[in-house]
ModelCIF file with pLDDT and N, C-alpha, C, O atoms, coordinates in Angstrom:
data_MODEL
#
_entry.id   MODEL 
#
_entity.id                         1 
_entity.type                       polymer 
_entity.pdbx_number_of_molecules   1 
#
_entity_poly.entity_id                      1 
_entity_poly.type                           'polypeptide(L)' 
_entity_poly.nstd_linkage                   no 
_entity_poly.nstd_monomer                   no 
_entity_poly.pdbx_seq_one_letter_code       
;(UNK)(UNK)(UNK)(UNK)(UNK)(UNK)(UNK)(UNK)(UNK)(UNK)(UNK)(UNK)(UNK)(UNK)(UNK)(UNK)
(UNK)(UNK)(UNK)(UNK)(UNK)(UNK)(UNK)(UNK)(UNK)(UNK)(UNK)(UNK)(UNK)(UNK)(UNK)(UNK)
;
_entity_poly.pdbx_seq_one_letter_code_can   XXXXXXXXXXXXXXXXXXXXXXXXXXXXXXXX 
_entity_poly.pdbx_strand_id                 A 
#
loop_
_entity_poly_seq.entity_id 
_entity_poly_seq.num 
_entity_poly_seq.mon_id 
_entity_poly_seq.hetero 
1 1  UNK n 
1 2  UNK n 
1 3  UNK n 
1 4  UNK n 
1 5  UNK n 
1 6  UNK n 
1 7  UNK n 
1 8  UNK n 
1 9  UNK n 
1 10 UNK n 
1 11 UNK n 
1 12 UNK n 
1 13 UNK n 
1 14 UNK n 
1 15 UNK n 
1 16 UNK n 
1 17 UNK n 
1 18 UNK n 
1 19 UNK n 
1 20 UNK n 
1 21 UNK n 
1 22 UNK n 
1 23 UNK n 
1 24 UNK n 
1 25 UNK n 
1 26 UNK n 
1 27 UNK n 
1 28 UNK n 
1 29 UNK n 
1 30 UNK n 
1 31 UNK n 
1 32 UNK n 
#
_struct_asym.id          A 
_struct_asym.entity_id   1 
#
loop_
_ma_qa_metric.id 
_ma_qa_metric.mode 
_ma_qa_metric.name 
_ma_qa_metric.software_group_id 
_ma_qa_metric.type 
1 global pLDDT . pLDDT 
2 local  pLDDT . pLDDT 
#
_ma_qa_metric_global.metric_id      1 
_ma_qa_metric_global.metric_value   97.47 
_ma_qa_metric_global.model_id       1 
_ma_qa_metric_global.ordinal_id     1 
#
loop_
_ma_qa_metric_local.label_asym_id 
_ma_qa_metric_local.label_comp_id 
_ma_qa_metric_local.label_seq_id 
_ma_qa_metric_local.metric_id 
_ma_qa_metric_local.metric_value 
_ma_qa_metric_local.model_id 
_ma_qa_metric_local.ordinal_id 
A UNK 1  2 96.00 1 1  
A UNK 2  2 97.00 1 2  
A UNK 3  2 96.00 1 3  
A UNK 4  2 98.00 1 4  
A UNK 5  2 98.00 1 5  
A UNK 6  2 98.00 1 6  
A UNK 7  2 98.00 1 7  
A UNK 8  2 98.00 1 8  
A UNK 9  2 98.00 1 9  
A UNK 10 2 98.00 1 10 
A UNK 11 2 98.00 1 11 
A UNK 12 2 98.00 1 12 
A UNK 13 2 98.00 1 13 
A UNK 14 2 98.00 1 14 
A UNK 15 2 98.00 1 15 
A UNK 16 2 98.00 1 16 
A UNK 17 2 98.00 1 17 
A UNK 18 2 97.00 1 18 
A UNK 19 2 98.00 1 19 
A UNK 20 2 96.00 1 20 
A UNK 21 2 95.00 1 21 
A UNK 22 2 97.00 1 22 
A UNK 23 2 97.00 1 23 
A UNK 24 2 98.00 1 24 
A UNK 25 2 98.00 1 25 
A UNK 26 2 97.00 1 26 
A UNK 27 2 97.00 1 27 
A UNK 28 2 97.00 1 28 
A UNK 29 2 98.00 1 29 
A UNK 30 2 98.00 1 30 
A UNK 31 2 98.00 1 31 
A UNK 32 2 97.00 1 32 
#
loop_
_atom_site.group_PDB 
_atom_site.id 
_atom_site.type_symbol 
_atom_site.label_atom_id 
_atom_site.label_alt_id 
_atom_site.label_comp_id 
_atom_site.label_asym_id 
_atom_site.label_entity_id 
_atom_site.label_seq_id 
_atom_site.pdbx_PDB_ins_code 
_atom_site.Cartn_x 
_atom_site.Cartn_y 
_atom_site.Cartn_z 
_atom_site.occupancy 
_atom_site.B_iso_or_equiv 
_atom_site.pdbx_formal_charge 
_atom_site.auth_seq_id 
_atom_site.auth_comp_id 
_atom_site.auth_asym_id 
_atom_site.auth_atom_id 
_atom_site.pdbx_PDB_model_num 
ATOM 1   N N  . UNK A 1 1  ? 86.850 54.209 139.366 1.00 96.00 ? 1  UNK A N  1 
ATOM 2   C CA . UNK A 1 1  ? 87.879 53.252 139.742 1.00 96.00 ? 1  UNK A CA 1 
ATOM 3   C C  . UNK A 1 1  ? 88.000 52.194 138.649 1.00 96.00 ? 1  UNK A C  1 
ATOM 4   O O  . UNK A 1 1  ? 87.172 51.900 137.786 1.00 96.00 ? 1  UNK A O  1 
ATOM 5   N N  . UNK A 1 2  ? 89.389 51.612 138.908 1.00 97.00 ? 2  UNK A N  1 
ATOM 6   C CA . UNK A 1 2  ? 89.849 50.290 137.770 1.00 97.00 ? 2  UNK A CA 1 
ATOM 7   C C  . UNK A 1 2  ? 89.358 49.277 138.350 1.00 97.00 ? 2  UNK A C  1 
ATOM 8   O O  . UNK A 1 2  ? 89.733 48.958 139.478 1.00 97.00 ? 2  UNK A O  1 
ATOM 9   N N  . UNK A 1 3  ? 88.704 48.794 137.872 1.00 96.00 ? 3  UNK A N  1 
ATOM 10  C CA . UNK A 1 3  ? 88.416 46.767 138.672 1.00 96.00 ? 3  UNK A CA 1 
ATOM 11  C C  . UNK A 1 3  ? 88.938 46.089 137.876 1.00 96.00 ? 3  UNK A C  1 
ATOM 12  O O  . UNK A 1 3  ? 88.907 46.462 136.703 1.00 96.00 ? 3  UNK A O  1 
ATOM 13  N N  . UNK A 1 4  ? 89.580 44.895 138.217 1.00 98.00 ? 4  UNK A N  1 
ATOM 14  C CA . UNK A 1 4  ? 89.892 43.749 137.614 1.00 98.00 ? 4  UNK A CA 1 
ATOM 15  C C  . UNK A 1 4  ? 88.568 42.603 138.119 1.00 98.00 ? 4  UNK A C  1 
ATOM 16  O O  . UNK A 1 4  ? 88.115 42.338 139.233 1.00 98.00 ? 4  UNK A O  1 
ATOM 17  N N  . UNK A 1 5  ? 88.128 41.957 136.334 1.00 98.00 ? 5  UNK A N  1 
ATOM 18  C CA . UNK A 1 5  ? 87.191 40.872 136.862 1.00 98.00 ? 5  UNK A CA 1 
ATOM 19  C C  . UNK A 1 5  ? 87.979 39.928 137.474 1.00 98.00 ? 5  UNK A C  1 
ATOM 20  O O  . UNK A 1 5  ? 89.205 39.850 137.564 1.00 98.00 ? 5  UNK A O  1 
ATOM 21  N N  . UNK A 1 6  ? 86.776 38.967 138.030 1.00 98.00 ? 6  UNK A N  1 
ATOM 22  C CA . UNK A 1 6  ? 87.049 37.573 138.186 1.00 98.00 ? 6  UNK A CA 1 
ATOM 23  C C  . UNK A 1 6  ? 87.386 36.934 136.846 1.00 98.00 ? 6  UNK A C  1 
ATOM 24  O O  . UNK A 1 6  ? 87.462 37.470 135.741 1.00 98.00 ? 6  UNK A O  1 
ATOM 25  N N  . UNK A 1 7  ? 87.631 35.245 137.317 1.00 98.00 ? 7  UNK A N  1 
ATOM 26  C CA . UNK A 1 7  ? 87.452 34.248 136.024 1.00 98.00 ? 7  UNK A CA 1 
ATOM 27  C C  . UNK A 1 7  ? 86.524 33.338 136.155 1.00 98.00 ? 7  UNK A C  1 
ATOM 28  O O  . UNK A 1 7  ? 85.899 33.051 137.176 1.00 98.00 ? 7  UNK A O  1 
ATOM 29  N N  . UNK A 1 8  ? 86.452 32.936 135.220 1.00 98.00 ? 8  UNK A N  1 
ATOM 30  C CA . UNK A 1 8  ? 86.357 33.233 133.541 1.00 98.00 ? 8  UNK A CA 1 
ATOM 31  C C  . UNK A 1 8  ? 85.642 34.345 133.834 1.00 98.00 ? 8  UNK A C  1 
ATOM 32  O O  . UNK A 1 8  ? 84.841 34.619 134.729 1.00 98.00 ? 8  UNK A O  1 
ATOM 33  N N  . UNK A 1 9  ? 86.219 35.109 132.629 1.00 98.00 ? 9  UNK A N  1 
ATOM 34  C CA . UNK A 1 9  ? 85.399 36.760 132.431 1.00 98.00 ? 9  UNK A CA 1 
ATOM 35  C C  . UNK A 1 9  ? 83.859 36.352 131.626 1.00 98.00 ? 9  UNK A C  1 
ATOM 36  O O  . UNK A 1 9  ? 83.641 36.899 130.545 1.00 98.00 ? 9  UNK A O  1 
ATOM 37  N N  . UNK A 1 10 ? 83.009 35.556 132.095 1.00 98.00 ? 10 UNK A N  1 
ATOM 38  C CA . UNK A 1 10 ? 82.088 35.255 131.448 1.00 98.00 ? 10 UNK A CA 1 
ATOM 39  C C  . UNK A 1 10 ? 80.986 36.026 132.678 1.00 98.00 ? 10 UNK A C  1 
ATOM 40  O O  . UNK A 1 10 ? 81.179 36.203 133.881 1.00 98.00 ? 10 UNK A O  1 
ATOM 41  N N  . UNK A 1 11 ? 79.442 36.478 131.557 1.00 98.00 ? 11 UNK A N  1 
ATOM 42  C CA . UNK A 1 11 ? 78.650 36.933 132.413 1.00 98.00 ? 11 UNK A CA 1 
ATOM 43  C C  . UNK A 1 11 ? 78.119 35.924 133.639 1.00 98.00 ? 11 UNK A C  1 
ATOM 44  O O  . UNK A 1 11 ? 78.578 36.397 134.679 1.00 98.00 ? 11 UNK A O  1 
ATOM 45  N N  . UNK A 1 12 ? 77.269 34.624 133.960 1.00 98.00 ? 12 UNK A N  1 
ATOM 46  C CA . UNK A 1 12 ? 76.530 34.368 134.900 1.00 98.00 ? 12 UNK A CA 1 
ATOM 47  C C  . UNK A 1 12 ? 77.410 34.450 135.761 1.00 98.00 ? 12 UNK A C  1 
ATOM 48  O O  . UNK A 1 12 ? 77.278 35.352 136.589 1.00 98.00 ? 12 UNK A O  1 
ATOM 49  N N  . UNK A 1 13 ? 78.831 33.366 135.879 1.00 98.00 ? 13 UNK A N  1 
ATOM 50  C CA . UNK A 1 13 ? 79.695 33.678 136.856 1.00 98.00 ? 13 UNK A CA 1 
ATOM 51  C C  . UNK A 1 13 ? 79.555 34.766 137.504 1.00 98.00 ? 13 UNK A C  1 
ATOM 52  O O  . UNK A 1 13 ? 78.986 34.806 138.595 1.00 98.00 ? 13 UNK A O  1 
ATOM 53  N N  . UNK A 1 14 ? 80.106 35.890 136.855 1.00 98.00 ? 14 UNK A N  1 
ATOM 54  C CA . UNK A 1 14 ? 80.053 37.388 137.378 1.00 98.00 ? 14 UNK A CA 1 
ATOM 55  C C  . UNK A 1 14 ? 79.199 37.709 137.723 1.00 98.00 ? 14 UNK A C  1 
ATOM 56  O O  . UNK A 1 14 ? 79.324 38.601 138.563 1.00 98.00 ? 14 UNK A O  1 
ATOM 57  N N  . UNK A 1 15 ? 77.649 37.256 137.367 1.00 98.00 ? 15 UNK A N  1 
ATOM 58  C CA . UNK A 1 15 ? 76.446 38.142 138.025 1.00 98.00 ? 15 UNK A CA 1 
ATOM 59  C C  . UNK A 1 15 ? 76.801 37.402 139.490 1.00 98.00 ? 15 UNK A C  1 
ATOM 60  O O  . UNK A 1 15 ? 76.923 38.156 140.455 1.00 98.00 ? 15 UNK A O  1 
ATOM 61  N N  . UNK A 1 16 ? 76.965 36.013 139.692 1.00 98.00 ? 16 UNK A N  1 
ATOM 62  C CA . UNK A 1 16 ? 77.315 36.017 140.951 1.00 98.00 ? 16 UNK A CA 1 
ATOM 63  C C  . UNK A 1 16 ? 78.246 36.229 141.979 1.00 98.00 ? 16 UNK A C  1 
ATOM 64  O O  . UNK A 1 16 ? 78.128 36.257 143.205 1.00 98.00 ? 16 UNK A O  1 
ATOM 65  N N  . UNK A 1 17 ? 79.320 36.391 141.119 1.00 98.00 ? 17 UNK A N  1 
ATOM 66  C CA . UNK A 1 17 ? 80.654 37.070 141.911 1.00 98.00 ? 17 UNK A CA 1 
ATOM 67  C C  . UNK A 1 17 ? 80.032 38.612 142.765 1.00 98.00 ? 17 UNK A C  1 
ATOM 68  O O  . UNK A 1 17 ? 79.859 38.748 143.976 1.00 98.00 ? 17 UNK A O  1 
ATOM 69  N N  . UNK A 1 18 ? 79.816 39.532 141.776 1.00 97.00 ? 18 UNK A N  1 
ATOM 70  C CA . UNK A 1 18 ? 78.791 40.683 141.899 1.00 97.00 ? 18 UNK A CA 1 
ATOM 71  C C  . UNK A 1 18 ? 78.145 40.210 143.425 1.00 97.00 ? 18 UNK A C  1 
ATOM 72  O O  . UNK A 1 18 ? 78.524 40.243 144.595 1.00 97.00 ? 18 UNK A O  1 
ATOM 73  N N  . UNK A 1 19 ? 76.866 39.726 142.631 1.00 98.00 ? 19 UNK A N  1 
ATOM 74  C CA . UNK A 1 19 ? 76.222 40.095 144.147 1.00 98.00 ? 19 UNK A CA 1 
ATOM 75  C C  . UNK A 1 19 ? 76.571 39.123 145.281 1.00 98.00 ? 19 UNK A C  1 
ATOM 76  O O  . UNK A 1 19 ? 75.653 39.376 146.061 1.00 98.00 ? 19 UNK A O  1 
ATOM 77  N N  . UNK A 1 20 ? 77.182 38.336 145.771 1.00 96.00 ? 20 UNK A N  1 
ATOM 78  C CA . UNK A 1 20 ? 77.235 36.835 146.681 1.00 96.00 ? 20 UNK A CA 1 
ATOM 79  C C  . UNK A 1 20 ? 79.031 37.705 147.289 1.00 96.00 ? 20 UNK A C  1 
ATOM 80  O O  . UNK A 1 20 ? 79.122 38.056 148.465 1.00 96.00 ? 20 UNK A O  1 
ATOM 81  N N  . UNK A 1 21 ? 80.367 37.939 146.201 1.00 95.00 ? 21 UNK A N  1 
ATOM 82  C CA . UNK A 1 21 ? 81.448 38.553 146.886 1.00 95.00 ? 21 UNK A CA 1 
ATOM 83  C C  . UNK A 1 21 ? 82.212 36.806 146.984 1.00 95.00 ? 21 UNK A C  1 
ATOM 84  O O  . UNK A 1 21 ? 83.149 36.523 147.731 1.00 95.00 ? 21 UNK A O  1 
ATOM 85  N N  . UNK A 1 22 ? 81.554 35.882 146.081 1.00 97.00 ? 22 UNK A N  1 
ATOM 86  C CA . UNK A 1 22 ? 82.311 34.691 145.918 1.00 97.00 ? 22 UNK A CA 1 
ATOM 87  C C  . UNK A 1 22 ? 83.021 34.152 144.421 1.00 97.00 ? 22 UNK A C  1 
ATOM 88  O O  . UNK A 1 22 ? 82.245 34.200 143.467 1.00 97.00 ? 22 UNK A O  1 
ATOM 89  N N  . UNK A 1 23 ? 83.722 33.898 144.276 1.00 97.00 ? 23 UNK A N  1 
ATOM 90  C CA . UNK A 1 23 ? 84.973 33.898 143.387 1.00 97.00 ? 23 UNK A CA 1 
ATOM 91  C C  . UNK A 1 23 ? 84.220 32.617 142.443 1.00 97.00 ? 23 UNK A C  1 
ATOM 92  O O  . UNK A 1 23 ? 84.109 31.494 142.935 1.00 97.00 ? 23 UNK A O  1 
ATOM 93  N N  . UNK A 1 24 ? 83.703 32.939 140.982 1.00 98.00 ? 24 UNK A N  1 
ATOM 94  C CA . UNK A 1 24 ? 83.475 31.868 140.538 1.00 98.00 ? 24 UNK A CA 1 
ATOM 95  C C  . UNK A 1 24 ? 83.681 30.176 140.716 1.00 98.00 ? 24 UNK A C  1 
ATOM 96  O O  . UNK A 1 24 ? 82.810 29.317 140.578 1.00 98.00 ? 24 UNK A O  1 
ATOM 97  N N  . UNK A 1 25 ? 84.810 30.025 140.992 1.00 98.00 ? 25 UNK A N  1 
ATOM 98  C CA . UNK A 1 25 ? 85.522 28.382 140.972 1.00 98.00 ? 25 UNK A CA 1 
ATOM 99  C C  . UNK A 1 25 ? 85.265 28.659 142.549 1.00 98.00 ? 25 UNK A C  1 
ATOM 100 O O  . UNK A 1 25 ? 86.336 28.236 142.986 1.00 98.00 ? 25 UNK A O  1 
ATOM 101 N N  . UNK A 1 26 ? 84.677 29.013 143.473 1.00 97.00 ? 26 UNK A N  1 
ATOM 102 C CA . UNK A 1 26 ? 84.003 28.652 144.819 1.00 97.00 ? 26 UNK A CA 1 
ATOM 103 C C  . UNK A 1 26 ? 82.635 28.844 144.622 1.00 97.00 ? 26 UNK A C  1 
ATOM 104 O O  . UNK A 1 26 ? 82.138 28.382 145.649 1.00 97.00 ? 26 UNK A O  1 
ATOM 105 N N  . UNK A 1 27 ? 81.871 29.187 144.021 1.00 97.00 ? 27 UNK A N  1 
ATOM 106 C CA . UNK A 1 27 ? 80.186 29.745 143.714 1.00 97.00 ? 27 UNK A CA 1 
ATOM 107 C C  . UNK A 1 27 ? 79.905 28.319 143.086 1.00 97.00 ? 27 UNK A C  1 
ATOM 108 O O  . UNK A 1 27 ? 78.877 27.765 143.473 1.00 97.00 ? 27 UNK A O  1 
ATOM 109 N N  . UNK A 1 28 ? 80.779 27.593 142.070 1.00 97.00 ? 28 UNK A N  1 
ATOM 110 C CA . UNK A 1 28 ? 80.552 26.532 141.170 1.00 97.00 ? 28 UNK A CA 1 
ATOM 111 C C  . UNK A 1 28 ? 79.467 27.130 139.864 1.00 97.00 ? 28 UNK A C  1 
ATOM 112 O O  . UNK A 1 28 ? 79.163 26.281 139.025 1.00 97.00 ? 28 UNK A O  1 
ATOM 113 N N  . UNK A 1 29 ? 79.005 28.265 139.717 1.00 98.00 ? 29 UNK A N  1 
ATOM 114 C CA . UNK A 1 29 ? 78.820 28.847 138.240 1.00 98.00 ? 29 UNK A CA 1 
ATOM 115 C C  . UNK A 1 29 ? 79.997 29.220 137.820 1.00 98.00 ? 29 UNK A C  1 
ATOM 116 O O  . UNK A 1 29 ? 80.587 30.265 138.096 1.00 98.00 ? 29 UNK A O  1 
ATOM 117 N N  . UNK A 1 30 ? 80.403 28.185 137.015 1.00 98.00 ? 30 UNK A N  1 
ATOM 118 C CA . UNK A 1 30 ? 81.411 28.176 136.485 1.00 98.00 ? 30 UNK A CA 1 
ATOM 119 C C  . UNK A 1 30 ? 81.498 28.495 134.771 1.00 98.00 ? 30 UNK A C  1 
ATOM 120 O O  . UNK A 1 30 ? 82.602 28.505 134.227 1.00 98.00 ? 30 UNK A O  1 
ATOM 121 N N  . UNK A 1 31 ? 79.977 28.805 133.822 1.00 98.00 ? 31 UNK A N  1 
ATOM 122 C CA . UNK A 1 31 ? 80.320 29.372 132.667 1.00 98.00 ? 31 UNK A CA 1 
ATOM 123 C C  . UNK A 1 31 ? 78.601 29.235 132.905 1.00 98.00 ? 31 UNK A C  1 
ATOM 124 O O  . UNK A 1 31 ? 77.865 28.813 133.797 1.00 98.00 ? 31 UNK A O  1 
ATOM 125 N N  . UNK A 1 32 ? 78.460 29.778 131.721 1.00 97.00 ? 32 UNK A N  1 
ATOM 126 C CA . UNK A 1 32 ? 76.817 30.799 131.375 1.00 97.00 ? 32 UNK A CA 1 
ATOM 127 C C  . UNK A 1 32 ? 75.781 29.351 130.985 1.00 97.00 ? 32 UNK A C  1 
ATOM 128 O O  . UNK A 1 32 ? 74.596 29.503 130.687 1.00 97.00 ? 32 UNK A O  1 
#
């Protein structure tokens, strides 16, 4: 399958988008 990331396409954000299913700018890891 195609995924589109979240934003910012930066890694920590995303490790928590990944596992938590919360949208960077709501998680507040907002860059690495």
């Amino acid at each position: 399958y195609k995924l589109q990331c979240e934003l910012p396409s930066m890694s920590r954000p995303l490790y928590e988008a990944i596992l938590t299913g919360v949208a960077p700018v709501n998680s507040g890891i907002v860059h690495n």
